[in-house]
Protein backbone atom coordinates (compact mmCIF):
# COMPACT_ATOMS: atom_id res chain seq x y z
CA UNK A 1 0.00 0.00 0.00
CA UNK A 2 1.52 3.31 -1.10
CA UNK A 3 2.50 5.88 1.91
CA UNK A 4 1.15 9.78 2.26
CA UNK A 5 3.74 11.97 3.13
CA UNK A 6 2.83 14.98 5.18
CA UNK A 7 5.30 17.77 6.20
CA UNK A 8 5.71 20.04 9.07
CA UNK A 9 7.84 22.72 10.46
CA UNK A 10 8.46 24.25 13.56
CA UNK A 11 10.32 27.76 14.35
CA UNK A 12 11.20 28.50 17.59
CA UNK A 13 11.69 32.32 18.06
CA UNK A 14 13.90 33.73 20.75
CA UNK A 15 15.78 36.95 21.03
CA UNK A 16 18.83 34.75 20.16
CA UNK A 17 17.97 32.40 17.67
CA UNK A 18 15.52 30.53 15.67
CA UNK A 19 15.58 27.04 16.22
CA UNK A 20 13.85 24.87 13.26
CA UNK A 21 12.25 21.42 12.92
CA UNK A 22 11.67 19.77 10.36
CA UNK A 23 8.88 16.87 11.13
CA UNK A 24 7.68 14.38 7.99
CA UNK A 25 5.33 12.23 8.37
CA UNK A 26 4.33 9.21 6.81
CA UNK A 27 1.00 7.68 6.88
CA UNK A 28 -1.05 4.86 5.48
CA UNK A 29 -4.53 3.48 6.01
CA UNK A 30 -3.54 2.32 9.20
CA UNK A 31 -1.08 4.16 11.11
CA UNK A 32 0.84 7.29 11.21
CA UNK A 33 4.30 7.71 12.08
CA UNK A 34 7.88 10.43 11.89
CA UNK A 35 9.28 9.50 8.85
CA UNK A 36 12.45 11.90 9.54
CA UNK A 37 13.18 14.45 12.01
CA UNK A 38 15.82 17.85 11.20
CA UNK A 39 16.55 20.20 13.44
CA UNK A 40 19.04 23.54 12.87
CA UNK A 41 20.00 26.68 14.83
CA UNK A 42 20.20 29.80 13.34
CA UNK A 43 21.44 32.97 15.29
CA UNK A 44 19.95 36.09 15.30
CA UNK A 45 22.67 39.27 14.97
CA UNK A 46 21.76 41.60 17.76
CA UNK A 47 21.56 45.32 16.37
CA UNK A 48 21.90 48.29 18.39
CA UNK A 49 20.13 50.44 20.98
CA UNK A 50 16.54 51.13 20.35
CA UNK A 51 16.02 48.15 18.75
CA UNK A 52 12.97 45.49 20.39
CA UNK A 53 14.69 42.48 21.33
CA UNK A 54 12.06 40.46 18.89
CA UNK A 55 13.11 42.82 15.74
CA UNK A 56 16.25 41.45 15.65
CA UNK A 57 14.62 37.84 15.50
CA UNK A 58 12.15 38.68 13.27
CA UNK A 59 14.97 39.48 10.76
CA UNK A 60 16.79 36.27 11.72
CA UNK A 61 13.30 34.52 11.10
CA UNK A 62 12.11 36.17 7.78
CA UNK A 63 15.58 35.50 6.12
CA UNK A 64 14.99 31.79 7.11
CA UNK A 65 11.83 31.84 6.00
CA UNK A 66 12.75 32.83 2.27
CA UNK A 67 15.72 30.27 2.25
CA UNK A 68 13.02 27.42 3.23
CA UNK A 69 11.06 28.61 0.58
CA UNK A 70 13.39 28.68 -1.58
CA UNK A 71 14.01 24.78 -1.45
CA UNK A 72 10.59 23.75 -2.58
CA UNK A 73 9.92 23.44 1.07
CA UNK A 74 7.74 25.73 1.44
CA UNK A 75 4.17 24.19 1.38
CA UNK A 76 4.69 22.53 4.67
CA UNK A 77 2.53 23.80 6.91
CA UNK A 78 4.48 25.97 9.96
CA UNK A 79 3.73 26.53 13.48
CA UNK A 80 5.80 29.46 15.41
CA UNK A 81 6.31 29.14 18.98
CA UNK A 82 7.47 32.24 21.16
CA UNK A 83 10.26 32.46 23.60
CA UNK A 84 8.47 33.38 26.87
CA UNK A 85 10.67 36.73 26.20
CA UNK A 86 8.15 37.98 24.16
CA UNK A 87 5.13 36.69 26.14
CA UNK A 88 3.21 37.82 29.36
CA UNK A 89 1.24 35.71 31.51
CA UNK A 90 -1.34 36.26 33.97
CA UNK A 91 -3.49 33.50 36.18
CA UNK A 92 -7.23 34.44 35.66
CA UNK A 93 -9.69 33.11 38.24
CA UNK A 94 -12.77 31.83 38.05
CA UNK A 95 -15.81 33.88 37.78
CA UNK A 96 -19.53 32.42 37.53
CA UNK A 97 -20.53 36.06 37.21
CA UNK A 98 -18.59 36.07 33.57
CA UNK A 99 -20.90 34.65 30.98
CA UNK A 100 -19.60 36.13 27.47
CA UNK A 101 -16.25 36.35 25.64
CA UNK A 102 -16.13 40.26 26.03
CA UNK A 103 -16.53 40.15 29.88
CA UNK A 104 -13.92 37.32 30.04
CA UNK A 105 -11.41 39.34 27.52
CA UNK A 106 -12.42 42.43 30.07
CA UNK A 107 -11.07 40.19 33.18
CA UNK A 108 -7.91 38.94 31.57
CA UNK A 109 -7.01 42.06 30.39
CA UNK A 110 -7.44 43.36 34.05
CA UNK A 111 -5.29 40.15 35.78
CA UNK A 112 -2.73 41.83 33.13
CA UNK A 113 -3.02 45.10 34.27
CA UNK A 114 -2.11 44.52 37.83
CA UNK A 115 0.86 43.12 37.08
CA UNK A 116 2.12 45.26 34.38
CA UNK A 117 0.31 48.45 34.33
CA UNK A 118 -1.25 50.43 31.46
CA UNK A 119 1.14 48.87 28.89
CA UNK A 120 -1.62 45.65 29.07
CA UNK A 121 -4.21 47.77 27.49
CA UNK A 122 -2.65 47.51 23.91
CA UNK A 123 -1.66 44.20 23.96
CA UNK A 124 -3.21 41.40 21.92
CA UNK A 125 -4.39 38.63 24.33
CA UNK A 126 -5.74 34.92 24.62
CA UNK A 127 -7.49 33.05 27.43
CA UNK A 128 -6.48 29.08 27.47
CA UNK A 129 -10.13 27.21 27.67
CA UNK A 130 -10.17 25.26 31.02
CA UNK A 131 -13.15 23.42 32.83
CA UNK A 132 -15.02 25.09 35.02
CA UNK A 133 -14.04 25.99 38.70
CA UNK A 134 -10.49 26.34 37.57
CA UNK A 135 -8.11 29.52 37.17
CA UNK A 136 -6.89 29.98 33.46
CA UNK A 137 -4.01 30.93 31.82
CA UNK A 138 -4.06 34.75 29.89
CA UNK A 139 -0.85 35.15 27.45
CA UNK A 140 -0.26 38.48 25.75
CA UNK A 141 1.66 39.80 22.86
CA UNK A 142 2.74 42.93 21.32
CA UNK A 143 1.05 43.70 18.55
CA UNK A 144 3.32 44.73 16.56
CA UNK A 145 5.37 41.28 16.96
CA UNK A 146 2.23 39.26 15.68
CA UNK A 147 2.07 42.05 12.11
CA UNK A 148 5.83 41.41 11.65
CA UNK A 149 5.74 37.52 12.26
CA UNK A 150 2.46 37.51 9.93
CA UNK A 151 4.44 39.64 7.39
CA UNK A 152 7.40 37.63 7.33
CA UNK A 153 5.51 35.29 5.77
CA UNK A 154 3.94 37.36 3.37
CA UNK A 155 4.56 36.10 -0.53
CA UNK A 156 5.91 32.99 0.45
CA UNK A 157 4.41 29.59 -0.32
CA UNK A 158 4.60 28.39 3.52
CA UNK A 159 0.94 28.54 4.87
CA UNK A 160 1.48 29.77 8.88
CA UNK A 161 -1.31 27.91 10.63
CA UNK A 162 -0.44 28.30 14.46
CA UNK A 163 1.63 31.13 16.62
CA UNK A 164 1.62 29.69 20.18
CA UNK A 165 3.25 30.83 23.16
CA UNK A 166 6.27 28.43 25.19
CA UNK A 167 4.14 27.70 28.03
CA UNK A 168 1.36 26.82 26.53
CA UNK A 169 2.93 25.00 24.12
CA UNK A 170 4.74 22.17 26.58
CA UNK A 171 1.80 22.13 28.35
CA UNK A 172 -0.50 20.99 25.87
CA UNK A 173 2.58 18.73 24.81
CA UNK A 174 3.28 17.01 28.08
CA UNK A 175 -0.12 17.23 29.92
CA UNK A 176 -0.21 13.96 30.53
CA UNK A 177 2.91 13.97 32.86
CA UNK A 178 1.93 17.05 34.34
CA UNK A 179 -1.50 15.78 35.62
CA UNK A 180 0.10 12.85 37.24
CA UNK A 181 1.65 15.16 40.12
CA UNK A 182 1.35 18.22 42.04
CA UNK A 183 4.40 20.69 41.41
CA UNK A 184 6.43 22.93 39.29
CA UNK A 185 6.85 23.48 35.63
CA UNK A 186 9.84 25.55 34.84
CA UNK A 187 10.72 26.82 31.45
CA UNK A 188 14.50 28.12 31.26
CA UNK A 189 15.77 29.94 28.94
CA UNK A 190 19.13 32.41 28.53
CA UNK A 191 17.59 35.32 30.29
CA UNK A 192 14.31 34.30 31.52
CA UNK A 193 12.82 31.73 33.60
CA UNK A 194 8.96 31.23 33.76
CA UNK A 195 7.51 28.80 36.82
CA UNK A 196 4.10 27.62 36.94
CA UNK A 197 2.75 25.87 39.67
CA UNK A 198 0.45 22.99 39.32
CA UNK A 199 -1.58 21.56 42.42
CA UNK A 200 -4.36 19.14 41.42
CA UNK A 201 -4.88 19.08 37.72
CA UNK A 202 -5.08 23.45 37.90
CA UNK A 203 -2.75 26.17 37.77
CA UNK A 204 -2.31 28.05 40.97
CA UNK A 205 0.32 30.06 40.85
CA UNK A 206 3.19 32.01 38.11
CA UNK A 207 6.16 33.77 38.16
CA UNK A 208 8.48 34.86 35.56
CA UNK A 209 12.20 36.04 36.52
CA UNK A 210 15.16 37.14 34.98
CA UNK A 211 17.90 35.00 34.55
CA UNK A 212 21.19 36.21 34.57
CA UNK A 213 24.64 33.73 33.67
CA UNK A 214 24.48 31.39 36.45
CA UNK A 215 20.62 29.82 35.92
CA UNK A 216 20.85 26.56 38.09
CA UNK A 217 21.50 28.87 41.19
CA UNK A 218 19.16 31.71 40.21
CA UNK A 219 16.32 29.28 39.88
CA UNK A 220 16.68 27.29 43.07
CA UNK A 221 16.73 31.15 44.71
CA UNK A 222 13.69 31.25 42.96
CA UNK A 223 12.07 28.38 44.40
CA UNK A 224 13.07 28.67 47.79
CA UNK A 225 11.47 32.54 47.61
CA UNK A 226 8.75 30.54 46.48
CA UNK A 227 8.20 27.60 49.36
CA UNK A 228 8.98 30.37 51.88
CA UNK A 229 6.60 32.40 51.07
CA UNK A 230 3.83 29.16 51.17
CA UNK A 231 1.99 27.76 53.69
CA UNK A 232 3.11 24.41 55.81
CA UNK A 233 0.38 22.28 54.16
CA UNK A 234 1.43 23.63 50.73
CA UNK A 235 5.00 23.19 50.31
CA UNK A 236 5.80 21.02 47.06
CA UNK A 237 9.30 19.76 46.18
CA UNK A 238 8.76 18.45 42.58
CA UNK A 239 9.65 20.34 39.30
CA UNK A 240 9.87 19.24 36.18
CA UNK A 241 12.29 21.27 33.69
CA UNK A 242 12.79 22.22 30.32
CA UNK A 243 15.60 24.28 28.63
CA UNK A 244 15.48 26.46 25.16
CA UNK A 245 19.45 26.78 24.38
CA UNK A 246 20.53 27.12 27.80
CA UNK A 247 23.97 26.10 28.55
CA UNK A 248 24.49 22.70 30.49
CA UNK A 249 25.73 23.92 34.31
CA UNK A 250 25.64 22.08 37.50
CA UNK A 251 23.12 22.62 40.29
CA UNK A 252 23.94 23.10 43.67
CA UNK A 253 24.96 20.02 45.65
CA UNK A 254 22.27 18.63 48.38
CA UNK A 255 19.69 19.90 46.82
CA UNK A 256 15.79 19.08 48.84
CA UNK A 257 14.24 19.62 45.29
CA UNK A 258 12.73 16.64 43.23
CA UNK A 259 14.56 18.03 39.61
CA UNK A 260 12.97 16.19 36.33
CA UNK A 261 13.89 17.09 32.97
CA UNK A 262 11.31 16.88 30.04
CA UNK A 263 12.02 17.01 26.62
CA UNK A 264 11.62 20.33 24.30
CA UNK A 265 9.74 18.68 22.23
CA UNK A 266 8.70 15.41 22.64
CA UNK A 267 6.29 13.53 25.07
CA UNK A 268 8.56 11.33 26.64
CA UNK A 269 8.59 10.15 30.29
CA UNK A 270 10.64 12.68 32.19
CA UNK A 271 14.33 11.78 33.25
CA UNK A 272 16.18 12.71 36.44
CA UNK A 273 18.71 15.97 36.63
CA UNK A 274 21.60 15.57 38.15
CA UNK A 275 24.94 17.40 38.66
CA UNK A 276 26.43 15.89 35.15
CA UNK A 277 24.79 16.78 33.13
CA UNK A 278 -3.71 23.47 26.66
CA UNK A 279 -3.07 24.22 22.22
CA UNK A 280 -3.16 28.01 22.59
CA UNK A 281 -2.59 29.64 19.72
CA UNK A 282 -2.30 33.30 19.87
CA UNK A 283 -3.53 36.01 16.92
CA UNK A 284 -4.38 33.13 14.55
């Protein structure tokens, strides 16, 4: 029985570097499977003052772009995912008093607010669908990064079907090992550091840091500041990592922390860290 083929890319965007992935799939009548995997790094050139930190990838990103194209690539269908750089998150609670889209835009727009100020009111924002009862994730993005991104793409053959935030994105990708346990999700990158706290199956807390050289110590501070400030009852030890281009450094030694590492991007089990070593899409 003759195979389909289907193709798919994914571009990582940081302030540093786009990272791409190549994924083809084959399928038949009866299964589908990866039929290849390729994966390449390509740095962004930092320009000078004045410049937004996610200008300088967008240029890394549109040049890519137009190479891919250029190899008869291009009709694979992309998805985009942003370096929590260029995201903001809020927690949004639950509200049986909220019983249309506008009203729930309204309250994640305010969660934003009180945590960033007025800038909040201009950015472009999506609410993660949750059951009921539960808080839910709001992620917001400069508008002006979603018109470039979308214009990058302009007069190219490659159709851009999903822009998706980090977060979201390994959450949706590894919710089934993060509803098996209470604890922490932390996404590390150079320069950032975004911790979400899970306690059954919901969200309950977030906190986004900057990171400077030295990240293993800089996040334990993190989560110490974190189980001090909790209650007796509360205090969870688990965390489950993952890294975008951060540079392999030792943790601390005697560490009370339960460190797990998950893959970037696939849905494997965990696997232990030692010293050696939801699909949101947003402005679709």
């Amino acid at each position: 029985m003759s195979p389909w083929f289907s193709d798919h890319l994914q571009l990582v965007m940081s302030p540093e570097a786009i990272i791409v992935e190549r994924m083809t799939h084959q399928l038949n009548v009866f299964s589908r499977r990866h039929a290849s995997r390729s994966k390449v790094t390509v740095k962004a050139c930092r320009g000078g003052n004045g410049r937004l930190p996610w200008q300088d990838a967008i240029a890394a990103l549109a040049v890519t772009i137009k190479q891919i194209d250029a190899t008869g690539f291009g009709r694979a269908r992309t998805t985009v995912i942003l370096s929590n750089h260029f995201v903001r998150y809020a927690l949004m609670p639950w509200s049986a008093l909220i019983d249309d889209e506008k009203e729930e835009l309204a309250l994640g727009r305010h969660c934003l607010r009180e945590i960033y100020g007025p800038a909040a009111d201009r950015w472009e924002l999506r609410i993660a669908p949750q059951k009921r009862g539960v808080p839910r994730l709001v992620s917001a993005v400069e508008p002006e990064l979603l018109e470039a991104l979308r214009n990058a793409f302009a007069g190219t053959s490659i159709p851009l079907v999903s822009i998706q935030p980090w977060l979201m994105t390994i959450c949706n990708r590894h919710r089934h090992v993060l509803e098996k346990q209470d604890g922490w999700l932390a996404l590390v990158e150079p320069g950032a550091l975004c911790m979400l706290l899970l306690q059954a199956q919901r969200m309950t807390r977030l906190r986004q840091y900057r990171l400077n050289h030295v990240w293993p110590v800089e996040l334990i501070t993190a989560l110490e500041r974190e189980h001090y400030l909790t209650s007796q009852d509360e205090q969870i030890k688990n965390v489950l990592l993952v890294g975008l281009e951060t540079e392999d450094q030792p943790f601390p030694p005697g560490l009370a922390w339960n460190l797990r590492w998950l893959e970037l991007t696939s849905t494997a089990d965990p696997k232990p860290a030692g010293n050696d070593g939801l699909a949101l899409s947003v402005g679709d």
